[in-house]
PDB file of N, CA and C in Angstrom:
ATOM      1  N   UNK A   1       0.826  -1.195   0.000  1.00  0.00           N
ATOM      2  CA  UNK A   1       0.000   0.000   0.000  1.00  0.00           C
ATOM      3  C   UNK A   1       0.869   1.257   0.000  1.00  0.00           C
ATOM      4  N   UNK A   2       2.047   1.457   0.717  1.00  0.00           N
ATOM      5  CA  UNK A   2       2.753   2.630   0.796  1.00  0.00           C
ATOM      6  C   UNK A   2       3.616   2.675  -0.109  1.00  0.00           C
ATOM      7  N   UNK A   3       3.784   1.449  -1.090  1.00  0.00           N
ATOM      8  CA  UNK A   3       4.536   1.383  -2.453  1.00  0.00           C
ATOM      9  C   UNK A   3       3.913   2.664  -3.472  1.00  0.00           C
ATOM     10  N   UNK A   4       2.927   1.997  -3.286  1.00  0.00           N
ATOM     11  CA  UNK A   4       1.434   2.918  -4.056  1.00  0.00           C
ATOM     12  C   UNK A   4       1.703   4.150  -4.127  1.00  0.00           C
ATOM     13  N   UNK A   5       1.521   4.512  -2.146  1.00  0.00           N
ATOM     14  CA  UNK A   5       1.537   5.955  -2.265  1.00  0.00           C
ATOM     15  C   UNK A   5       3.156   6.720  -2.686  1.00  0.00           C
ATOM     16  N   UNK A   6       3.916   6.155  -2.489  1.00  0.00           N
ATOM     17  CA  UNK A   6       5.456   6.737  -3.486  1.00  0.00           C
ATOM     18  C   UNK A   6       5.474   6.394  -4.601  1.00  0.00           C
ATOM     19  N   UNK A   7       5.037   5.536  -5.012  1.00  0.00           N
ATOM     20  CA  UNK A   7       5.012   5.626  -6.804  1.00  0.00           C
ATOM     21  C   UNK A   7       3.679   6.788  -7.451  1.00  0.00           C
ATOM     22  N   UNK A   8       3.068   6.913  -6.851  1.00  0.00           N
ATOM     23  CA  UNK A   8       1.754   8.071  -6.875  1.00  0.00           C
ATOM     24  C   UNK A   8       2.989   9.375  -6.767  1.00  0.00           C
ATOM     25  N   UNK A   9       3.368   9.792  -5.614  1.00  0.00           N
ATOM     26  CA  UNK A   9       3.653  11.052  -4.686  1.00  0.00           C
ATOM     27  C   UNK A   9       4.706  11.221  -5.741  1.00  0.00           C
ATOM     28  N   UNK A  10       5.768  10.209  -6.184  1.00  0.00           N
ATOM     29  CA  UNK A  10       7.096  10.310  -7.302  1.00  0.00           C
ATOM     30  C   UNK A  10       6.642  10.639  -8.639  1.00  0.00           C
ATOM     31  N   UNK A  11       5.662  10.319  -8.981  1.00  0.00           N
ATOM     32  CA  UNK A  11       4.782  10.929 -10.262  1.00  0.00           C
ATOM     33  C   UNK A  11       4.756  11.846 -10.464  1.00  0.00           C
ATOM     34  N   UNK A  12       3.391  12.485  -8.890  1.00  0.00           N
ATOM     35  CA  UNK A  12       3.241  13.912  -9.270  1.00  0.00           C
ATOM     36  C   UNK A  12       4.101  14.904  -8.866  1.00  0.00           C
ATOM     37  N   UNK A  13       5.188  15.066  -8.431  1.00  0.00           N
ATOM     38  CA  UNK A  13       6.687  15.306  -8.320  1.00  0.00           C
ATOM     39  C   UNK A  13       6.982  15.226  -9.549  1.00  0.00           C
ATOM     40  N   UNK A  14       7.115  14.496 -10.586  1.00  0.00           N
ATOM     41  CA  UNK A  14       7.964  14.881 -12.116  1.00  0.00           C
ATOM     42  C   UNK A  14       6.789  15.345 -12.958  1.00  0.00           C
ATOM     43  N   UNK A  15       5.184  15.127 -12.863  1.00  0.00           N
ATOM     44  CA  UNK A  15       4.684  15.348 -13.916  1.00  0.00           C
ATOM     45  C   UNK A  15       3.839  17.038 -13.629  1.00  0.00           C
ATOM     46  N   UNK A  16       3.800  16.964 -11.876  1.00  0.00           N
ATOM     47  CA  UNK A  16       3.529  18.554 -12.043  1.00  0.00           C
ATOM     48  C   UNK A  16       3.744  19.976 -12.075  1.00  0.00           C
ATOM     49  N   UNK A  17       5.400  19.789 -12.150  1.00  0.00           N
ATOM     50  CA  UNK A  17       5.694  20.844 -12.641  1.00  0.00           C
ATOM     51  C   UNK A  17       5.879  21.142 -14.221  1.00  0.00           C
ATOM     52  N   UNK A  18       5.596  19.844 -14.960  1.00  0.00           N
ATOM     53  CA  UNK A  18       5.426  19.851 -16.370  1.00  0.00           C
ATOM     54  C   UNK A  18       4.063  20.204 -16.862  1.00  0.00           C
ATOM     55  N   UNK A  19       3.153  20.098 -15.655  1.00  0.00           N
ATOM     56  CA  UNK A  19       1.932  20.159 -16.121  1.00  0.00           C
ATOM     57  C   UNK A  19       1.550  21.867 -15.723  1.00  0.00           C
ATOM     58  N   UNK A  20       2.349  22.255 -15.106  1.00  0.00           N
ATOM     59  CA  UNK A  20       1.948  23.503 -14.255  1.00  0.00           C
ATOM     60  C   UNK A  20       2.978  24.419 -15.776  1.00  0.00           C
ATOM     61  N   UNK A  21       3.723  24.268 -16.274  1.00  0.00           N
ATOM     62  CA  UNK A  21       4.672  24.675 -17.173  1.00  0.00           C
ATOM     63  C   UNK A  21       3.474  25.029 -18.373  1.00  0.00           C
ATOM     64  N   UNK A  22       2.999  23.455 -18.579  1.00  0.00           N
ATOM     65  CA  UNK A  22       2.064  23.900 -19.894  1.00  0.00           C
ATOM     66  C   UNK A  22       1.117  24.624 -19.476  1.00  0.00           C
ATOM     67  N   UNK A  23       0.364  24.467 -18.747  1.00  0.00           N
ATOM     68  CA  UNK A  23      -0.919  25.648 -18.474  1.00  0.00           C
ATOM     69  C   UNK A  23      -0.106  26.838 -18.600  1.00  0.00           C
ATOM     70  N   UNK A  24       0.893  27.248 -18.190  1.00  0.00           N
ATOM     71  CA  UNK A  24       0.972  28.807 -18.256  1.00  0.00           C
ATOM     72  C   UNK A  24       1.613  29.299 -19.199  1.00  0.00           C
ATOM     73  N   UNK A  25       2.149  28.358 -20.373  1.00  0.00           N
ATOM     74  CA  UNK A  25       2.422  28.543 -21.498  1.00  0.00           C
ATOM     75  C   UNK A  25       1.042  28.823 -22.194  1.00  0.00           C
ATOM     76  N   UNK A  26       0.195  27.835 -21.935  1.00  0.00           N
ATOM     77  CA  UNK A  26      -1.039  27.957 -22.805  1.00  0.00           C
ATOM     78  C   UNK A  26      -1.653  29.111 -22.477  1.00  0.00           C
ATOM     79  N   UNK A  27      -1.774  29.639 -21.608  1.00  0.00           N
ATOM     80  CA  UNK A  27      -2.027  31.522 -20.668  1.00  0.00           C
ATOM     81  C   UNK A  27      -1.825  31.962 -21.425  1.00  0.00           C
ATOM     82  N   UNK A  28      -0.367  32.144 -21.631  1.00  0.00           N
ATOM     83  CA  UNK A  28       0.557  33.244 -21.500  1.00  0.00           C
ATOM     84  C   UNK A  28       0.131  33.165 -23.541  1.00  0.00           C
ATOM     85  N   UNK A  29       0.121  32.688 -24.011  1.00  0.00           N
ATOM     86  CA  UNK A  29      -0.635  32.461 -25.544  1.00  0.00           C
ATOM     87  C   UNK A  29      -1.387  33.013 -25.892  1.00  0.00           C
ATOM     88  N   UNK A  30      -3.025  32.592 -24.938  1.00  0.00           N
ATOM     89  CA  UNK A  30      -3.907  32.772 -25.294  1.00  0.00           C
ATOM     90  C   UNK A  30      -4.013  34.473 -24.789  1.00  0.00           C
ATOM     91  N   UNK A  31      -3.423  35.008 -23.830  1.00  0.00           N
ATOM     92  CA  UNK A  31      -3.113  36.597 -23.651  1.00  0.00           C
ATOM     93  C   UNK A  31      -2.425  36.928 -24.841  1.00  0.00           C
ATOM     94  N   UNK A  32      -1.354  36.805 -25.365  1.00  0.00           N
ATOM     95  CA  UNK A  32      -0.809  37.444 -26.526  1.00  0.00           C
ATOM     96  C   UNK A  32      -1.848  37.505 -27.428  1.00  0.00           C
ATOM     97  N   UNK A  33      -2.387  36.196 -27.457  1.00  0.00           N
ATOM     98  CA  UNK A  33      -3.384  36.208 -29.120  1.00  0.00           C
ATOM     99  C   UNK A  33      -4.484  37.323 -28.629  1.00  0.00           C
ATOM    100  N   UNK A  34      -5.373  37.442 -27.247  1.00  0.00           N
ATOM    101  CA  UNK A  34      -6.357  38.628 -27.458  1.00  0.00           C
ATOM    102  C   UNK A  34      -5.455  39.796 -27.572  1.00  0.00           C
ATOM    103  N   UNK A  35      -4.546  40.038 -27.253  1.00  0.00           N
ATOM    104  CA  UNK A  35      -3.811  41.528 -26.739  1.00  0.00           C
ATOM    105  C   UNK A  35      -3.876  41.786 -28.611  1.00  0.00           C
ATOM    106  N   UNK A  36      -2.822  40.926 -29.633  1.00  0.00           N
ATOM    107  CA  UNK A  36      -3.405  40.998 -30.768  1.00  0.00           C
ATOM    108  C   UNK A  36      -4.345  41.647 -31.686  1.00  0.00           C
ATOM    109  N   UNK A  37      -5.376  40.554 -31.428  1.00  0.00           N
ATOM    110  CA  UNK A  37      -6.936  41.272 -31.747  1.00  0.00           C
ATOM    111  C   UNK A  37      -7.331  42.542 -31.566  1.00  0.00           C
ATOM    112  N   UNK A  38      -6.979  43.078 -30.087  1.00  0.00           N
ATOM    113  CA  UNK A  38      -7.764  44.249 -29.712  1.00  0.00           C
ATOM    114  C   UNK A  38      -6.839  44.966 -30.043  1.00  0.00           C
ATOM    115  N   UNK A  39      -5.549  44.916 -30.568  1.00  0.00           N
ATOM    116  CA  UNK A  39      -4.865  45.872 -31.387  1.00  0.00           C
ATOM    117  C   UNK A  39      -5.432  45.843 -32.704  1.00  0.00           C
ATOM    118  N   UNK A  40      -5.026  44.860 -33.140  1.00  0.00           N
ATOM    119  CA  UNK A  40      -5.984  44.691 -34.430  1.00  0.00           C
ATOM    120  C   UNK A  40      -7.643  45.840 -34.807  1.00  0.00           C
ATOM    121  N   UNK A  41      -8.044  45.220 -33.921  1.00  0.00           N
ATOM    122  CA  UNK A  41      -9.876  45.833 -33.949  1.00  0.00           C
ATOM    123  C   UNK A  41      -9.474  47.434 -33.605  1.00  0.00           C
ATOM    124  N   UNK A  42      -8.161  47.766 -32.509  1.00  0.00           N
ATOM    125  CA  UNK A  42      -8.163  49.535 -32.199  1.00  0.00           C
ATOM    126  C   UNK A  42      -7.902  49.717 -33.684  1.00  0.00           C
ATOM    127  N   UNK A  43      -6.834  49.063 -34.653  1.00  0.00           N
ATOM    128  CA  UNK A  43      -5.946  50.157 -35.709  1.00  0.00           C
ATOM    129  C   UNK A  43      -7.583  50.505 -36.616  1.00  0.00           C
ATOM    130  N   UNK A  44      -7.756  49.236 -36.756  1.00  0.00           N
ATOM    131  CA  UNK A  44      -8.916  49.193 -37.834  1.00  0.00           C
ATOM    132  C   UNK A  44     -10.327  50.341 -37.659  1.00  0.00           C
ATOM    133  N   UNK A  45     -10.430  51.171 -36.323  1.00  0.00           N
ATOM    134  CA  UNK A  45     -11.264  51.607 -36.183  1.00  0.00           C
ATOM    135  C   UNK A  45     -10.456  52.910 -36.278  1.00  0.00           C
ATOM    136  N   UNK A  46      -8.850  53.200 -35.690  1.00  0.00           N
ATOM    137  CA  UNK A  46      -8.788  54.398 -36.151  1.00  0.00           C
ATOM    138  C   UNK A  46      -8.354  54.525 -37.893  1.00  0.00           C
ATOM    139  N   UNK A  47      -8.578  53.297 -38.363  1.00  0.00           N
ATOM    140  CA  UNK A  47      -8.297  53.681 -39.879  1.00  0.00           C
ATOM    141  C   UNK A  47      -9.693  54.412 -40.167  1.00  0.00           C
ATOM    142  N   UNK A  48     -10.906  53.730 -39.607  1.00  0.00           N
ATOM    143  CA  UNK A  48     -12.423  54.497 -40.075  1.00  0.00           C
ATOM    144  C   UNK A  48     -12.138  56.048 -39.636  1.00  0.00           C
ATOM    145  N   UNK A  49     -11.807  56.394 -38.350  1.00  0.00           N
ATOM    146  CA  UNK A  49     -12.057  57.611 -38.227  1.00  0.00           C
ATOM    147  C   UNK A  49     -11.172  58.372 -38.546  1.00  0.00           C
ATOM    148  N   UNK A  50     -10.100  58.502 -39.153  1.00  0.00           N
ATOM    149  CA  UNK A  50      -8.654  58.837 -40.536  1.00  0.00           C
ATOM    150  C   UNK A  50      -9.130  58.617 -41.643  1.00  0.00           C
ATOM    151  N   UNK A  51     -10.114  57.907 -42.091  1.00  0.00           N
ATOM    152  CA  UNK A  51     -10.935  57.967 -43.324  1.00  0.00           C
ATOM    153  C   UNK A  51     -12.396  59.281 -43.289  1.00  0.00           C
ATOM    154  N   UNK A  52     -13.224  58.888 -42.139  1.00  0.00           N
ATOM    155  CA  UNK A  52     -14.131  60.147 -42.084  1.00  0.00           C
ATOM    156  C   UNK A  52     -13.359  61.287 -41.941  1.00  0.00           C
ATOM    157  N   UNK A  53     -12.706  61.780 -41.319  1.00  0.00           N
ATOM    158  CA  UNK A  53     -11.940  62.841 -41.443  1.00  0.00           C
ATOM    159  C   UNK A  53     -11.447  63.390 -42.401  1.00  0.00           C
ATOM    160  N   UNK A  54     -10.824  62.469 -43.232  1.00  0.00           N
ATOM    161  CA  UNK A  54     -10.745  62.703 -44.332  1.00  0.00           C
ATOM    162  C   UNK A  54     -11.684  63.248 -45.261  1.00  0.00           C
ATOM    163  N   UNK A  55     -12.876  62.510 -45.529  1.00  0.00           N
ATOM    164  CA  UNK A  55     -13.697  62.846 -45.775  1.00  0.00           C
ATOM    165  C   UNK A  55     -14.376  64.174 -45.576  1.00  0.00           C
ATOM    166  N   UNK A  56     -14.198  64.358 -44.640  1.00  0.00           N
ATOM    167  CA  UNK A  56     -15.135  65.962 -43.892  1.00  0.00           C
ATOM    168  C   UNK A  56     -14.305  66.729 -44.407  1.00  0.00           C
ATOM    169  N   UNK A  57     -13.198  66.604 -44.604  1.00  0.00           N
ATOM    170  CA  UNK A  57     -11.732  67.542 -44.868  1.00  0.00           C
ATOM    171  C   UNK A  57     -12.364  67.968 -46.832  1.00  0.00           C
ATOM    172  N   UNK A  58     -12.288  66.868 -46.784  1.00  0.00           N
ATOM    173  CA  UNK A  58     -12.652  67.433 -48.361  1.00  0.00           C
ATOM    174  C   UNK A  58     -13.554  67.518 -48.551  1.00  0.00           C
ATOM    175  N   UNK A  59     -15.066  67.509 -48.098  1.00  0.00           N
ATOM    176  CA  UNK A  59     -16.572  68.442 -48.229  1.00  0.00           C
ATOM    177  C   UNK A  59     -15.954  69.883 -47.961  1.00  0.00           C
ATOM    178  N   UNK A  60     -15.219  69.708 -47.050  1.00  0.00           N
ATOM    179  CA  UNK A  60     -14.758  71.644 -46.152  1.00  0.00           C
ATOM    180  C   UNK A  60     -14.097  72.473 -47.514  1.00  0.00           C
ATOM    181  N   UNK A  61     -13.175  71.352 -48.215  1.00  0.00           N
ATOM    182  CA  UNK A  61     -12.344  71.945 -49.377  1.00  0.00           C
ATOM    183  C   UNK A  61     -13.149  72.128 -50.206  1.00  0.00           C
ATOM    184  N   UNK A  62     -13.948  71.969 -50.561  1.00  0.00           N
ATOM    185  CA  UNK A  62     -15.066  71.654 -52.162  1.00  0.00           C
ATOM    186  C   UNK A  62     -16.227  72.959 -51.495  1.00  0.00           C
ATOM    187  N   UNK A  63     -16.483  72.942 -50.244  1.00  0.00           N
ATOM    188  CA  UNK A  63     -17.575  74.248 -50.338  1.00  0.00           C
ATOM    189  C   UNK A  63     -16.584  75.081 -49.934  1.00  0.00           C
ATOM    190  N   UNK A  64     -15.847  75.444 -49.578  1.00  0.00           N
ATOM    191  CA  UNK A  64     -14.379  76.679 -49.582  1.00  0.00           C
ATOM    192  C   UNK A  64     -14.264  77.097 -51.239  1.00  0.00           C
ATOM    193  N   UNK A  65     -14.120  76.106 -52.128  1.00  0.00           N
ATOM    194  CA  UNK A  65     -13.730  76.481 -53.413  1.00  0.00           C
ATOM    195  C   UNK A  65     -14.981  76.977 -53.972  1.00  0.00           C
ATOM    196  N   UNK A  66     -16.140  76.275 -53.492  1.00  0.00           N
ATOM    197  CA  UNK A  66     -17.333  76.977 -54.194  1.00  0.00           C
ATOM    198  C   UNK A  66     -17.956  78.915 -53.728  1.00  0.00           C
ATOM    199  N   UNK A  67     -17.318  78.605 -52.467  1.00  0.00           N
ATOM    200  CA  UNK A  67     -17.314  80.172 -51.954  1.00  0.00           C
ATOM    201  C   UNK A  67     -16.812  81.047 -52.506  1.00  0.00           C
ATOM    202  N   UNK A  68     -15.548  80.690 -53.187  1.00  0.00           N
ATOM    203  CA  UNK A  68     -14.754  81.484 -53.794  1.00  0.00           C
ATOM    204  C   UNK A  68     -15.053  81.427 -54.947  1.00  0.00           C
TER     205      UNK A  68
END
């Protein structure tokens, strides 16, 4: 019976710090990949509002020229 429990206790001694290794690899991943995205999704929204701007910029130019 106490064979048991040292061949058990010697196990999780080599396999859980391998197992504790991958989980926080797999973390530390799945944080990079959102951090990513929500860069991703910020650029893409200030490309829209660098595009409307744009936009407004040149209605402003086109009735300026018609004023004149």
């Amino acid at each position: 019976m106490t064979s048991i429990y040292l061949t058990f206790f010697s196990f999780v001694q080599i396999f859980l710090p391998i197992i504790v290794s991958i989980v926080a690899l797999i973390l530390i991943f799945r944080f990079i990949n959102r951090y990513e995205k929500k860069s991703e999704e910020r650029s893409a929204i200030e490309k829209q509002q660098l595009d409307y701007i744009s936009n407004k910029v040149n209605e402003i130019e086109k009735l300026l020229k018609q004023i004149d």
